[in-house]
N, C-alpha and C. Protein backbone atom coordinates (compact mmCIF):
# COMPACT_ATOMS: atom_id res chain seq x y z
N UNK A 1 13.73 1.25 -23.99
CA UNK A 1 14.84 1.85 -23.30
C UNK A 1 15.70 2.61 -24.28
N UNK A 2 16.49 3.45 -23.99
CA UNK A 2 16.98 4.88 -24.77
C UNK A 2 18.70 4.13 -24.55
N UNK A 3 18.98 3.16 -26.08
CA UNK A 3 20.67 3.17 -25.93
C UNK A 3 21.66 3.66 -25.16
N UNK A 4 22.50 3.64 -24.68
CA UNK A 4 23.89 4.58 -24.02
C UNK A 4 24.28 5.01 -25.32
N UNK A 5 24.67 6.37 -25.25
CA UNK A 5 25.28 6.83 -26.62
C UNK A 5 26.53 6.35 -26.59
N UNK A 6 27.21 6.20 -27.44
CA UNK A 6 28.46 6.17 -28.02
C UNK A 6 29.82 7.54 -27.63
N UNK A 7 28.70 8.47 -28.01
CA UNK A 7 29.74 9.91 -27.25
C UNK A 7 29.10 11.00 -27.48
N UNK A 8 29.57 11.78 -26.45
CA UNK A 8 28.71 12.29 -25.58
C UNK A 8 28.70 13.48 -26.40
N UNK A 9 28.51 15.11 -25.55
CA UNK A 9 28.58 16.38 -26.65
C UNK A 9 29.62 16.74 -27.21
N UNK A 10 30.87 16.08 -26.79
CA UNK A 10 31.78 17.00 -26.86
C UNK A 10 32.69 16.42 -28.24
N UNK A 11 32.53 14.98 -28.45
CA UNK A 11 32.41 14.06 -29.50
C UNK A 11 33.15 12.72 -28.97
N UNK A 12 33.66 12.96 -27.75
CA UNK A 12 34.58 12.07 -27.02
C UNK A 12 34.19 10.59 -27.28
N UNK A 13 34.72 9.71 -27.29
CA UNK A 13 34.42 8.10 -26.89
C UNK A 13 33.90 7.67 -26.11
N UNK A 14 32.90 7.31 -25.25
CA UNK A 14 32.37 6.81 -23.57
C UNK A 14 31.60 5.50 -24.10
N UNK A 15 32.06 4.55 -22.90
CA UNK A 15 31.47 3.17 -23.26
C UNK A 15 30.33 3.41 -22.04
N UNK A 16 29.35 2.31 -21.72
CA UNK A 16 28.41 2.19 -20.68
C UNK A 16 29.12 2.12 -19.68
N UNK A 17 28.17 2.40 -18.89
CA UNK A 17 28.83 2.49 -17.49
C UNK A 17 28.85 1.38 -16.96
N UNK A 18 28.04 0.06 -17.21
CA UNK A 18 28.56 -1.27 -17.07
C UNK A 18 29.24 -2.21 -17.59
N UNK A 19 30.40 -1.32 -18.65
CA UNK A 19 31.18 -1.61 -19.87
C UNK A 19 30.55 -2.91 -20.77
N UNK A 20 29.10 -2.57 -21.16
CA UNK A 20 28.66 -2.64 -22.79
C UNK A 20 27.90 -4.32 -22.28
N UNK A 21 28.26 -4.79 -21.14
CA UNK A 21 28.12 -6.12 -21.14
C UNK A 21 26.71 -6.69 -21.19
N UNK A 22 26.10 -7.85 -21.78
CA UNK A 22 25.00 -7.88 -21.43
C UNK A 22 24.02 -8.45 -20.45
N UNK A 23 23.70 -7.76 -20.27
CA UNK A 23 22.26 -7.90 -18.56
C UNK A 23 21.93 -9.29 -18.55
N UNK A 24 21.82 -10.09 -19.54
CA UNK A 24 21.79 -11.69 -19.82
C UNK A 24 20.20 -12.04 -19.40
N UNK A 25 19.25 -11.09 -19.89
CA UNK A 25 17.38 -11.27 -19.52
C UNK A 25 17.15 -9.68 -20.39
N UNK A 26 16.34 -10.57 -21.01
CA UNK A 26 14.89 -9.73 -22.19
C UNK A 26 14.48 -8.30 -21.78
N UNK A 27 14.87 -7.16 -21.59
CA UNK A 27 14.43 -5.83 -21.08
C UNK A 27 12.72 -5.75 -21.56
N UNK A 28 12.65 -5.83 -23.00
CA UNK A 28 11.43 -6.40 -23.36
C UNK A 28 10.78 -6.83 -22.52
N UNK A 29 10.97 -8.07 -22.27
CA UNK A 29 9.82 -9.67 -21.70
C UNK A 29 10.04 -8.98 -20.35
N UNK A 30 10.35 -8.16 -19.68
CA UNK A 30 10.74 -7.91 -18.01
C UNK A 30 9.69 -6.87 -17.89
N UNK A 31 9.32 -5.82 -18.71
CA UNK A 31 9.25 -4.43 -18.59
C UNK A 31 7.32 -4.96 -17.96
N UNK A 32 6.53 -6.01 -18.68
CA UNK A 32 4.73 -5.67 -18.07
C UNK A 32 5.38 -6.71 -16.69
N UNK A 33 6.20 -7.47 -16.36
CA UNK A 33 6.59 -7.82 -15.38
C UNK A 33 6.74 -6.75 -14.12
N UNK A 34 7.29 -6.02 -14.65
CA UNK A 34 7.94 -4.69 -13.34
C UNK A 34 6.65 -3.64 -13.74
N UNK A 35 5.80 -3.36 -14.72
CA UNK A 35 4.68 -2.72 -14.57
C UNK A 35 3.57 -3.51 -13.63
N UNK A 36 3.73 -4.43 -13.75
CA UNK A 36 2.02 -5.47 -12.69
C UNK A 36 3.10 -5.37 -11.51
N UNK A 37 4.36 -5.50 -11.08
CA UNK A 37 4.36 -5.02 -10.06
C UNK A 37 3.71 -3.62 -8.97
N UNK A 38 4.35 -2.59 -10.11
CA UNK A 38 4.33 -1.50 -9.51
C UNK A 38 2.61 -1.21 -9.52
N UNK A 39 2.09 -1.67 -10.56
CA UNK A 39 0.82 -1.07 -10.69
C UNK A 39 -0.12 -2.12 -9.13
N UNK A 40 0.33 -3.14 -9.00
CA UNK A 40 -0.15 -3.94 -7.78
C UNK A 40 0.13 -3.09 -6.28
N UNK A 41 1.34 -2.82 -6.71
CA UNK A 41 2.10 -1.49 -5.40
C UNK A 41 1.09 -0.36 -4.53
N UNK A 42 1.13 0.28 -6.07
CA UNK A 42 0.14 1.52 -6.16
C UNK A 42 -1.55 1.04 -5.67
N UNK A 43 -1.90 0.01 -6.08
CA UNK A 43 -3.23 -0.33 -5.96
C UNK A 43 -3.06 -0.94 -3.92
N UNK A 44 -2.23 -1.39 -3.78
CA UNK A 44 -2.41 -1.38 -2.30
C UNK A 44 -1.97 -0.81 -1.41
N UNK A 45 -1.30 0.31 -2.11
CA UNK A 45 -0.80 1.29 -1.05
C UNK A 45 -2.34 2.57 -1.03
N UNK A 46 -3.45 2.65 -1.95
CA UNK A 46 -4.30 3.08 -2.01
C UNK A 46 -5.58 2.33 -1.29
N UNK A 47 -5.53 1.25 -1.38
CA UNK A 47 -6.28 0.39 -0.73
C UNK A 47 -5.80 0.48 1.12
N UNK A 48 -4.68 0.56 1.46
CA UNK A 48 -4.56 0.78 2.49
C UNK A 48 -4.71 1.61 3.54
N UNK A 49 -4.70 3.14 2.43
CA UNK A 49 -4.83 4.36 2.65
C UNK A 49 -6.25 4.45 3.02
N UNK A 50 -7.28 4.03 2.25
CA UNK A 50 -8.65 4.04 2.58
C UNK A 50 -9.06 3.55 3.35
N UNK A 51 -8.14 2.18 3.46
CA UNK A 51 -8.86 0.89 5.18
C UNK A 51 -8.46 1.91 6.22
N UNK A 52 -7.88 2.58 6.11
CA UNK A 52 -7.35 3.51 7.76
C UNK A 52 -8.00 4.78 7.71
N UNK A 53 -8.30 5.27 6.47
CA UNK A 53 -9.34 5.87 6.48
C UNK A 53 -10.75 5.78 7.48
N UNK A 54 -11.33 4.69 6.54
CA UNK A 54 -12.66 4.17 7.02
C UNK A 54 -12.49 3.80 8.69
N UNK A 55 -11.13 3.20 8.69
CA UNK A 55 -11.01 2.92 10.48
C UNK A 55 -10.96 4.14 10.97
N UNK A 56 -10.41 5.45 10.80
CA UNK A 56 -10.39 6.43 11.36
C UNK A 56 -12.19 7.08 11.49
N UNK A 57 -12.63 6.84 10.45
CA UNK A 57 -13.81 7.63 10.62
C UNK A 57 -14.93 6.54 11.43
N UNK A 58 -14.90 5.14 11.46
CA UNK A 58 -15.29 4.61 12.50
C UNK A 58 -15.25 4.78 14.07
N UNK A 59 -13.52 4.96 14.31
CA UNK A 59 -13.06 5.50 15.59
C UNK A 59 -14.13 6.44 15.98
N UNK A 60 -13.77 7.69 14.73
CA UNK A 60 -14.66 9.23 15.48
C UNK A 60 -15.90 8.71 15.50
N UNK A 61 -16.49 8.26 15.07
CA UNK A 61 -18.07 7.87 14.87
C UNK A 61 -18.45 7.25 16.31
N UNK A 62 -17.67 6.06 16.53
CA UNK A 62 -17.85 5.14 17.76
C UNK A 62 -17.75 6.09 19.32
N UNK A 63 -16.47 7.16 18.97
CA UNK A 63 -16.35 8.21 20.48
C UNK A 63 -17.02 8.61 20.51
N UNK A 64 -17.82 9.80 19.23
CA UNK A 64 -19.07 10.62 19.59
C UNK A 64 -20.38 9.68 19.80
N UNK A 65 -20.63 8.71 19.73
CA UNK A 65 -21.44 8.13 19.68
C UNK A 65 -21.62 7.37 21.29
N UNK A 66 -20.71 6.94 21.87
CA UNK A 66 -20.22 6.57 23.01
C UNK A 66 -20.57 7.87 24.49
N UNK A 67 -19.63 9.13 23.70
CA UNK A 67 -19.85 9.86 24.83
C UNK A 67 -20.97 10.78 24.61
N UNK A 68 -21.84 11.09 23.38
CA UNK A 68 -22.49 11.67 23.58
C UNK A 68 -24.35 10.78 23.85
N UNK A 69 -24.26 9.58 24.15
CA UNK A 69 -25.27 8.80 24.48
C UNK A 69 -25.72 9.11 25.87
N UNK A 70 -27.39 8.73 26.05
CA UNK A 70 -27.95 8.84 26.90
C UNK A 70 -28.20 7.69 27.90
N UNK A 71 -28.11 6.84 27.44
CA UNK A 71 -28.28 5.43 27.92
C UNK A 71 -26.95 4.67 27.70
N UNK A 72 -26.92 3.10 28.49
CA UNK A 72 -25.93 2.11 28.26
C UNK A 72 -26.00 1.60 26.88
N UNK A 73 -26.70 1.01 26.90
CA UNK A 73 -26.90 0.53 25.40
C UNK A 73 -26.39 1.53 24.32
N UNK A 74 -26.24 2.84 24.31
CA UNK A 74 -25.47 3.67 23.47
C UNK A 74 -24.18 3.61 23.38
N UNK A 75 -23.85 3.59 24.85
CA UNK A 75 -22.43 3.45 25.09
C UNK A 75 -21.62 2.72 24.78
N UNK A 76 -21.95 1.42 24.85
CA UNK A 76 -21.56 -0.07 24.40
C UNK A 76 -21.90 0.14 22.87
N UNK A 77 -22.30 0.50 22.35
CA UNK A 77 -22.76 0.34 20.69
C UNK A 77 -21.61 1.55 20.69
N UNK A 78 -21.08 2.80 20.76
CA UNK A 78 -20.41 3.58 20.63
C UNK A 78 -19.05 2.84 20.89
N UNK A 79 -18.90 2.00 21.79
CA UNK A 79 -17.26 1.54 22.46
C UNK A 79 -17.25 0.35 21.17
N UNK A 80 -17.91 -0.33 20.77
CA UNK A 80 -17.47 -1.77 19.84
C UNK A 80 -17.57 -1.16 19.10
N UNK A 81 -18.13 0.05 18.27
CA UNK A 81 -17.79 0.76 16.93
C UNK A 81 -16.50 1.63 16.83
N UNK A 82 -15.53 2.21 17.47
CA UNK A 82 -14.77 1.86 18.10
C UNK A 82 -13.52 1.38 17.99
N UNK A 83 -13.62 0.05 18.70
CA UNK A 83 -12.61 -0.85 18.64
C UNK A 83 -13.06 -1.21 17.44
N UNK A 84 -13.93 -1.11 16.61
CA UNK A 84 -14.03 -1.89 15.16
C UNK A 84 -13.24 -1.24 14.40
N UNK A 85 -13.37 0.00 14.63
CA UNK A 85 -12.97 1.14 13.67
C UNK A 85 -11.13 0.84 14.07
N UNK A 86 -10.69 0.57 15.37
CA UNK A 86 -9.15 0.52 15.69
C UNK A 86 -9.15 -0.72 15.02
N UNK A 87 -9.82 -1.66 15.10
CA UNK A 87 -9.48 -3.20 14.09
C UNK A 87 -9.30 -3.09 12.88
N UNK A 88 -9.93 -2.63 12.31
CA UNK A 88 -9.82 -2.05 10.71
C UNK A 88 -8.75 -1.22 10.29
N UNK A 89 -8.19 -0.39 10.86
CA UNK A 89 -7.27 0.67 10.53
C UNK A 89 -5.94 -0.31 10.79
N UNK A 90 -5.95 -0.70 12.41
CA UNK A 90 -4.70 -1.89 12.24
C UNK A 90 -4.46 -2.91 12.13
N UNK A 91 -5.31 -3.59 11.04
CA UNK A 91 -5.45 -4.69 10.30
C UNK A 91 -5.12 -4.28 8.84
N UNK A 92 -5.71 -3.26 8.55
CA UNK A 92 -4.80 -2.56 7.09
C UNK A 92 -3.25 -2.49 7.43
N UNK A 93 -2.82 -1.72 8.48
CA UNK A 93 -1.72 -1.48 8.46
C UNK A 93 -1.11 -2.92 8.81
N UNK A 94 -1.82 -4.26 9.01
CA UNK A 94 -0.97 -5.50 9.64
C UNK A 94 -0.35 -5.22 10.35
N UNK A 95 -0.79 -4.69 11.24
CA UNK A 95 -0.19 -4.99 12.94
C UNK A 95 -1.01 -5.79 13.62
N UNK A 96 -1.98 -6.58 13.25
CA UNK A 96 -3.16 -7.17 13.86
C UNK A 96 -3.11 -8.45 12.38
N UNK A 97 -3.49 -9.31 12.85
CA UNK A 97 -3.67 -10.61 11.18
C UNK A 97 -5.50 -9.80 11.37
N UNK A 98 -5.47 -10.26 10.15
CA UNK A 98 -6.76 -10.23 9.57
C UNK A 98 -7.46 -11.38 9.68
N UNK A 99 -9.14 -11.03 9.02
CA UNK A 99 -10.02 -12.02 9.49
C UNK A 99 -10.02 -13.00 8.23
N UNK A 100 -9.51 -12.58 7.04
CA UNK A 100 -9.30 -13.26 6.25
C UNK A 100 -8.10 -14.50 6.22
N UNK A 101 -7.08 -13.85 6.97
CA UNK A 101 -5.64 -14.35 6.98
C UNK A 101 -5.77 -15.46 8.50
N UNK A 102 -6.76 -15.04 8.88
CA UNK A 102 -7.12 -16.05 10.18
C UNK A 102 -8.17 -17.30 9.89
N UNK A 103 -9.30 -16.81 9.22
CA UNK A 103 -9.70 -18.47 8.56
C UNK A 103 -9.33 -19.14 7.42
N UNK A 104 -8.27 -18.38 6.71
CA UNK A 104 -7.25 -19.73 5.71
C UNK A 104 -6.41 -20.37 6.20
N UNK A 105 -6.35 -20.73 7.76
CA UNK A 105 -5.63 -21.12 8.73
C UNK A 105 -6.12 -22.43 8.24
């Protein structure tokens, strides 16, 4: 971390802006603390991005597949791919528990 200067350009006096006091915890010992946060952040806000992904491209997969079938049996294989694809996308986003978060029950 980059000191508070002492004074500024003009040569003036300025104390910190939280008058000098100390934070009373290690800036040091805090800093891979607040990095494995953020870097955990980043890793599931990317991970999430892709589960709704993959649910989105399930969705389209399951409609064309659904309406452009010749038979039942297409149709039904098109409609549960589908709702798989809507399970997946809002199960990333947790609006739905997951299947994981449902058998550590």
């Amino acid at each position: 971390m980059v000191p508070f200067p002492n004074r500024d350009s003009d040569g003036d006096d300025r104390t910190a802006p939280d008058g000098g006091a100390d934070p009373g915890f290690d800036e040091a010992a805090l800093f891979p603390v607040v990095r494995a946060a953020v870097k955990d952040a980043m890793l599931d806000v990317l991970g999430t991005v892709l589960l709704v992904f993959v649910g989105g491209v399930l969705v389209l997969v399951g409609v064309q597949l659904a309406f452009g079938a010749l038979d039942t049996s297409a149709v039904a294989a098109g409609i549960v791919l589908a709702a798989f694809g809507t399970y997946v996308a809002a199960s990333a986003l947790e609006l739905v528990p997951s299947v994981a978060g449902v058998l550590d029950r």
